[in-house]
PDB file of N, CA and C in Angstrom:
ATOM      1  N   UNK A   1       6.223   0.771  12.533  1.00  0.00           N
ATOM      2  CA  UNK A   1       6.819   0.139  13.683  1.00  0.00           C
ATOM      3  C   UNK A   1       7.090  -1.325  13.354  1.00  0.00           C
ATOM      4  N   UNK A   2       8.362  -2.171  13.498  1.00  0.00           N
ATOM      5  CA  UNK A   2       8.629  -3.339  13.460  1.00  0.00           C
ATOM      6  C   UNK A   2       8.056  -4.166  14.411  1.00  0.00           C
ATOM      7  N   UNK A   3       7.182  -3.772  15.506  1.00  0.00           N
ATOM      8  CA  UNK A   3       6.846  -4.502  16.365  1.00  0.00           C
ATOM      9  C   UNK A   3       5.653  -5.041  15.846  1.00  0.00           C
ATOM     10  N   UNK A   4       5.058  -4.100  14.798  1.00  0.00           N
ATOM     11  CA  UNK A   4       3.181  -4.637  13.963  1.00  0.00           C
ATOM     12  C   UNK A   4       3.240  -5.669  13.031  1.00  0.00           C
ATOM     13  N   UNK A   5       4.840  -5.427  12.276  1.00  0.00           N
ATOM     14  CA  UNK A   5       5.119  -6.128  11.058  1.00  0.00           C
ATOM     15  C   UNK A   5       4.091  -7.355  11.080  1.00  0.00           C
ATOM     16  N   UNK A   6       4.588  -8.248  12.035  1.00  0.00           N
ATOM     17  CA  UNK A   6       3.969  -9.935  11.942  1.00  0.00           C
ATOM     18  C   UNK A   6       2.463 -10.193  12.446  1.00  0.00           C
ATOM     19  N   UNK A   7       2.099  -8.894  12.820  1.00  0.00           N
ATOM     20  CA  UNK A   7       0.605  -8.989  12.958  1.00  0.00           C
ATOM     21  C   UNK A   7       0.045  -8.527  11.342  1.00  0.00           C
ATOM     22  N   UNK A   8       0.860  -7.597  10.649  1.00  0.00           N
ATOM     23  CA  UNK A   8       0.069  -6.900   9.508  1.00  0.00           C
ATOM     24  C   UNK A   8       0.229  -8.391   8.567  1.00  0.00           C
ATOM     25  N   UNK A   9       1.104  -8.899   8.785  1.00  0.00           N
ATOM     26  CA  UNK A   9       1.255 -10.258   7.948  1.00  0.00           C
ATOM     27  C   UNK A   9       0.453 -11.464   7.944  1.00  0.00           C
ATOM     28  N   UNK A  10      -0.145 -11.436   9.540  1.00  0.00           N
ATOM     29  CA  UNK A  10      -1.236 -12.497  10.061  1.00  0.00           C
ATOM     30  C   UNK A  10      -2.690 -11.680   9.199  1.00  0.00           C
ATOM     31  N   UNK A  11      -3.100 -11.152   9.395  1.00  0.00           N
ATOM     32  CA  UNK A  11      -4.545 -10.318   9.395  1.00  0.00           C
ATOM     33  C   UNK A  11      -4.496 -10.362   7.467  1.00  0.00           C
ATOM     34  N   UNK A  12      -3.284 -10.149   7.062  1.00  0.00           N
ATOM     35  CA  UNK A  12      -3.503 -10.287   5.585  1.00  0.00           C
ATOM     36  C   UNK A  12      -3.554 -11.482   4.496  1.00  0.00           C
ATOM     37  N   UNK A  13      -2.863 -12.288   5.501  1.00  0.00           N
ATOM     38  CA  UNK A  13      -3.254 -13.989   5.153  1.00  0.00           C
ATOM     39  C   UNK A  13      -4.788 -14.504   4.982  1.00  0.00           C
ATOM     40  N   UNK A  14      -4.098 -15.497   4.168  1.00  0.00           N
ATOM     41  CA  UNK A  14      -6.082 -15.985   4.404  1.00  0.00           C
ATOM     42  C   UNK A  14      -5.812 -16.955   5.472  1.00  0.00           C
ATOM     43  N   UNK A  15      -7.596 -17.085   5.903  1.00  0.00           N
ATOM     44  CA  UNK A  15      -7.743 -18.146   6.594  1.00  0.00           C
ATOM     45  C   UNK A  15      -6.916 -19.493   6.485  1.00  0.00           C
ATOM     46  N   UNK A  16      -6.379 -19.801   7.554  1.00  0.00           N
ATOM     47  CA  UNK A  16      -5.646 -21.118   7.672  1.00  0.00           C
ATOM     48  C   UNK A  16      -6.488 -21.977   7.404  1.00  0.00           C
ATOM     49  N   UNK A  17      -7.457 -22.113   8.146  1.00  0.00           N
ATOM     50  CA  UNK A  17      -8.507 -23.387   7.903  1.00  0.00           C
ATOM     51  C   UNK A  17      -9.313 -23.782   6.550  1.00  0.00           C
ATOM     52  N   UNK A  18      -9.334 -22.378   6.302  1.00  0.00           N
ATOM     53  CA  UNK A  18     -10.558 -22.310   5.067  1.00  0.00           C
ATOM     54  C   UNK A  18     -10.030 -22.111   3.791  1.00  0.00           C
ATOM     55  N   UNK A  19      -8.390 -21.190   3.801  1.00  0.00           N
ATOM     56  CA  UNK A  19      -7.690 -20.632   2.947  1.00  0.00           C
ATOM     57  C   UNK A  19      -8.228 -19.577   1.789  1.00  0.00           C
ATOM     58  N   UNK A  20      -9.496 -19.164   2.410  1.00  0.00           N
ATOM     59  CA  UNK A  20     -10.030 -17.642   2.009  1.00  0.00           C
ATOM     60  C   UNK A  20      -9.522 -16.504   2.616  1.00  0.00           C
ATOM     61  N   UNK A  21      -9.436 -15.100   2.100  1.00  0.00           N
ATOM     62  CA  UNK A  21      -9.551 -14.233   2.451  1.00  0.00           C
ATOM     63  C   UNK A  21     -10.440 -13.652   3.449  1.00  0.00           C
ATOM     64  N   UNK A  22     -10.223 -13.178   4.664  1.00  0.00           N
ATOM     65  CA  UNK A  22     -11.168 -12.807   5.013  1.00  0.00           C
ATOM     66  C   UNK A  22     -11.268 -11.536   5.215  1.00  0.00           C
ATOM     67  N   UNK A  23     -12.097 -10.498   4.623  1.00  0.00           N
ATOM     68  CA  UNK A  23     -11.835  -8.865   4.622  1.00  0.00           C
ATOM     69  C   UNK A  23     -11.997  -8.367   6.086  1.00  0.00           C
ATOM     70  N   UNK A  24     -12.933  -9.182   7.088  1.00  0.00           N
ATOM     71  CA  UNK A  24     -13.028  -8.635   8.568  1.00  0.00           C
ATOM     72  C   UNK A  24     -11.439  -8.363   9.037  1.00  0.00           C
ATOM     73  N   UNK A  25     -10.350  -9.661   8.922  1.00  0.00           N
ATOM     74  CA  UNK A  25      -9.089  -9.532   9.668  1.00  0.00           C
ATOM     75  C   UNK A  25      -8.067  -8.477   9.212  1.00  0.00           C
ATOM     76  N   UNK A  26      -8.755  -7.908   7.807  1.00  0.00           N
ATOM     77  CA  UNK A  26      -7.787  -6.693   7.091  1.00  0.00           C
ATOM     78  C   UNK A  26      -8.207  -5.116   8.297  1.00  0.00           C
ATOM     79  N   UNK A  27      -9.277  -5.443   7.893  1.00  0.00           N
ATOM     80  CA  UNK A  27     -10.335  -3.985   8.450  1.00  0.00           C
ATOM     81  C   UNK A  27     -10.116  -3.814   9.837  1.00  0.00           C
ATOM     82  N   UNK A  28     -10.078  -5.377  11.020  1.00  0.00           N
ATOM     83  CA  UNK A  28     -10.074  -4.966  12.169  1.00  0.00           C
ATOM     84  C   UNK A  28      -8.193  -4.725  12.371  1.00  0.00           C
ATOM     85  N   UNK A  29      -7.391  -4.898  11.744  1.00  0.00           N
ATOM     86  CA  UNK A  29      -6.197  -4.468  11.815  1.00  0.00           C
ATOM     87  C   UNK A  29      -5.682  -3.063  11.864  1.00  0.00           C
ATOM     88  N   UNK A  30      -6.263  -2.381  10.603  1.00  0.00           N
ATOM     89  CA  UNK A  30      -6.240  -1.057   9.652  1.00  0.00           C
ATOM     90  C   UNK A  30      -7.009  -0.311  10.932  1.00  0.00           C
ATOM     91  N   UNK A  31      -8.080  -0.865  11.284  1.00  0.00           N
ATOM     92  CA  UNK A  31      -8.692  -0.055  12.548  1.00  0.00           C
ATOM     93  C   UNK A  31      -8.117   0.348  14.180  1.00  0.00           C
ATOM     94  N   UNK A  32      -7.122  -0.475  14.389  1.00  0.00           N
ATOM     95  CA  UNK A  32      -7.092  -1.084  15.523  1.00  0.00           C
ATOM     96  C   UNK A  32      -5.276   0.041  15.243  1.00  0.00           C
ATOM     97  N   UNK A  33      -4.707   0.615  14.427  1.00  0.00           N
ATOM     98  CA  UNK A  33      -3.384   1.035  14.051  1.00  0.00           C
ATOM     99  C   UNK A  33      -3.646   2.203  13.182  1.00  0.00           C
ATOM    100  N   UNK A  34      -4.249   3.640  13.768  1.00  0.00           N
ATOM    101  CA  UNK A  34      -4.663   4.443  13.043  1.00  0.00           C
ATOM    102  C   UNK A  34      -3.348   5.187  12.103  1.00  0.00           C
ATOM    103  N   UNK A  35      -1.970   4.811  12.264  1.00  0.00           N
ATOM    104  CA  UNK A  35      -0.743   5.389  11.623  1.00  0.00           C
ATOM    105  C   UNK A  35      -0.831   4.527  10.569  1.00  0.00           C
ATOM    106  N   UNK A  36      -2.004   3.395   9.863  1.00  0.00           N
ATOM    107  CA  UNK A  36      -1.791   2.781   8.940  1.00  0.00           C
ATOM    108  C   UNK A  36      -3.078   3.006   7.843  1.00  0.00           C
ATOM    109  N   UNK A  37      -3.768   4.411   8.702  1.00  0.00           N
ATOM    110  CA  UNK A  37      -4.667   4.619   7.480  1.00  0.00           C
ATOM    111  C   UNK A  37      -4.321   5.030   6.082  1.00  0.00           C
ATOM    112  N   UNK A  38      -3.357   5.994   6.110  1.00  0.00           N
ATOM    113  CA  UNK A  38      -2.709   6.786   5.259  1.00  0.00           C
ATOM    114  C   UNK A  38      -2.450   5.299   4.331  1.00  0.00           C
ATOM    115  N   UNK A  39      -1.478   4.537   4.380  1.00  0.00           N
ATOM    116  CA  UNK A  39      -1.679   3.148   3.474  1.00  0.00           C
ATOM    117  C   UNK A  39      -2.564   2.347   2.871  1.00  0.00           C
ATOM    118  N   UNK A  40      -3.682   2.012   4.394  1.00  0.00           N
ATOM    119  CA  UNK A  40      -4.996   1.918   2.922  1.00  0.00           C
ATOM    120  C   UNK A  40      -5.830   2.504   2.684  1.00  0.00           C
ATOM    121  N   UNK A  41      -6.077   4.027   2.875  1.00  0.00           N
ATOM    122  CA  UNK A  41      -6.468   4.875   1.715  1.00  0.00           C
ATOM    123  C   UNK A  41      -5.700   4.716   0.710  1.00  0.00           C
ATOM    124  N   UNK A  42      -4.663   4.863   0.580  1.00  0.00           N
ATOM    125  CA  UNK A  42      -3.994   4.659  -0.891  1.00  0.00           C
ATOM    126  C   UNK A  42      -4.131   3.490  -1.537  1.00  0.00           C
ATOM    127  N   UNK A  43      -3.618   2.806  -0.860  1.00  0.00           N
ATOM    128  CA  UNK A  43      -3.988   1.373  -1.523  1.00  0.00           C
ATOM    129  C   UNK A  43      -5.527   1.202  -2.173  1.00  0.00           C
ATOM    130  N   UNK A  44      -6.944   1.498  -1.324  1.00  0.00           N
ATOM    131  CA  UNK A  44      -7.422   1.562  -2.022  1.00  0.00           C
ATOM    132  C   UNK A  44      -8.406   3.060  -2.895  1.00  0.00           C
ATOM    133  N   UNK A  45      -7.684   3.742  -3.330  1.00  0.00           N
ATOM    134  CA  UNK A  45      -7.753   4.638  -4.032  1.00  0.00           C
ATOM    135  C   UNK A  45      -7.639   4.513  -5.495  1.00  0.00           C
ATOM    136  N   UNK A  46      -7.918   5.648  -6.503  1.00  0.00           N
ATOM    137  CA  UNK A  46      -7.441   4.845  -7.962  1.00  0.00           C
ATOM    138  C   UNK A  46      -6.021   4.798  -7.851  1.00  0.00           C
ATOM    139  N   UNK A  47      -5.034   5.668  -7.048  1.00  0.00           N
ATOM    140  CA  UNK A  47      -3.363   5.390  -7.712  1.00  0.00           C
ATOM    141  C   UNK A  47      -3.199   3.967  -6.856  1.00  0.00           C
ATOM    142  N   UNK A  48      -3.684   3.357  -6.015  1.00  0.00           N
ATOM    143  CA  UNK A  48      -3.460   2.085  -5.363  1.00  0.00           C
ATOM    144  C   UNK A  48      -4.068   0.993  -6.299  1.00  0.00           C
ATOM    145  N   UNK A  49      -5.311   1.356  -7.232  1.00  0.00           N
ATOM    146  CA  UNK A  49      -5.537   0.061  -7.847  1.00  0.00           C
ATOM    147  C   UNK A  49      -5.589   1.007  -9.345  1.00  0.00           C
ATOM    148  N   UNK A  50      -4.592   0.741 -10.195  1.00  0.00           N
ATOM    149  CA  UNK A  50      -4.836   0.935 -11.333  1.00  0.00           C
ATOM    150  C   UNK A  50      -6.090   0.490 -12.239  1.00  0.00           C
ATOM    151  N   UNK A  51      -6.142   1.151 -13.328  1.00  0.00           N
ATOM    152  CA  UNK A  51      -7.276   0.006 -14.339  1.00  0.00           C
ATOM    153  C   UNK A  51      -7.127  -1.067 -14.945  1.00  0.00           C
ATOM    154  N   UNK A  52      -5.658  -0.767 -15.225  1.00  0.00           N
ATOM    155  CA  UNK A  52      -4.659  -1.475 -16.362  1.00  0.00           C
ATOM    156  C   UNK A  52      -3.297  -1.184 -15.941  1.00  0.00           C
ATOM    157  N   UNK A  53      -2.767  -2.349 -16.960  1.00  0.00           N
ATOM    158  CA  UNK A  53      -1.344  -1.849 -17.283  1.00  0.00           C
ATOM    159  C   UNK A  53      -0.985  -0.662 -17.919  1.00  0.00           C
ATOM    160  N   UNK A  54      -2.139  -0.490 -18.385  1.00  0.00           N
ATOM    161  CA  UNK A  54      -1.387   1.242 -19.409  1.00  0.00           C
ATOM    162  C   UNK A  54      -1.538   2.159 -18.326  1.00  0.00           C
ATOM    163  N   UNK A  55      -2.398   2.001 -17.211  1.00  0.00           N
ATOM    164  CA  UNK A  55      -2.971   3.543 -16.889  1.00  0.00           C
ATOM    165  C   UNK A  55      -1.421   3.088 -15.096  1.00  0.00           C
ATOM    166  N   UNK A  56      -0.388   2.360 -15.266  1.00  0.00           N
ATOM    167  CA  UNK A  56      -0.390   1.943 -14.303  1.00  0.00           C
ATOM    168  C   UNK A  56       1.200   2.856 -14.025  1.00  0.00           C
ATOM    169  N   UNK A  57       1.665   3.159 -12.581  1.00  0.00           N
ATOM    170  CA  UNK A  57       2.741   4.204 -13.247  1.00  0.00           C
ATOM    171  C   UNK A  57       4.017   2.946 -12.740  1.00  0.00           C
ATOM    172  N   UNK A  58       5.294   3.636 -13.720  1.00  0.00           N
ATOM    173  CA  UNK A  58       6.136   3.109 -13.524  1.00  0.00           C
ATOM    174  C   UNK A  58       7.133   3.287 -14.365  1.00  0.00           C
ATOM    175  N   UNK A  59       8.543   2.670 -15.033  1.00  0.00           N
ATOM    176  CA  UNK A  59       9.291   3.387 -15.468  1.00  0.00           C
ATOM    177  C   UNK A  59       9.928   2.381 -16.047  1.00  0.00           C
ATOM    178  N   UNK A  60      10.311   2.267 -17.553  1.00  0.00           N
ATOM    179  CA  UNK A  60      10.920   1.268 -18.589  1.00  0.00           C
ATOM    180  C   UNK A  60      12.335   0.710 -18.341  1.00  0.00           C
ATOM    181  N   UNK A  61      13.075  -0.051 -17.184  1.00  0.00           N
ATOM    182  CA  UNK A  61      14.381  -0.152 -16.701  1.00  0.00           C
ATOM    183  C   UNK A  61      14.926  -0.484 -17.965  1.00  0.00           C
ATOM    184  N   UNK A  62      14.784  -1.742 -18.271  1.00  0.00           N
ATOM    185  CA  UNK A  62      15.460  -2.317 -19.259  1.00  0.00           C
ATOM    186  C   UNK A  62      14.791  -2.811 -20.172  1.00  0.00           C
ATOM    187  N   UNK A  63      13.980  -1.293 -21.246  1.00  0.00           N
ATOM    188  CA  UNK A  63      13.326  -1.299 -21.731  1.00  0.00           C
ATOM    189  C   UNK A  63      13.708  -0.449 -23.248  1.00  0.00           C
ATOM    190  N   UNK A  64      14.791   0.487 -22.890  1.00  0.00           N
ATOM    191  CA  UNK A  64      15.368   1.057 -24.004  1.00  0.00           C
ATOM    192  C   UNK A  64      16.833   0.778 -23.886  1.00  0.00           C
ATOM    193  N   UNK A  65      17.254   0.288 -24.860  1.00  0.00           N
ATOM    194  CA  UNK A  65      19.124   0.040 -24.912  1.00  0.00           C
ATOM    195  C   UNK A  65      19.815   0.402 -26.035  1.00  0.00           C
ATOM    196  N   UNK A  66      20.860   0.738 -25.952  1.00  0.00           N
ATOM    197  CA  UNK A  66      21.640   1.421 -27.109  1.00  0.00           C
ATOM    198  C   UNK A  66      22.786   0.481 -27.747  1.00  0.00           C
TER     199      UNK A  66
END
């Protein structure tokens, strides 16, 4: 929904004052918008956080040329 956008954008900022992260304003967001679990389960899952660059998926654009 475009109406959450600028809240999902507030809650993922850091603190203004402090300019930390704060994991409470992620969690009470994700909680509070249950159509946004499906996102961070993934996100944090292994295909949301790779190990590496090798293990990481993606696809060589302009990486082979003739």
């Amino acid at each position: 929904d475009g109406m959450k956008f600028p809240d999902m954008v507030h809650a993922l900022k850091p603190n203004p004052k402090s300019h930390i992260q704060e994991d409470w304003r992620i969690l009470d967001f994700f909680s509070h918008h249950p159509e946004s679990l499906h996102m961070f389960t993934f996100l944090f899952d292994d295909l949301g956080i790779p190990l590496n660059y090798r293990h990481m998926d993606g696809s060589g654009v302009h990486t082979f040329t003739l």
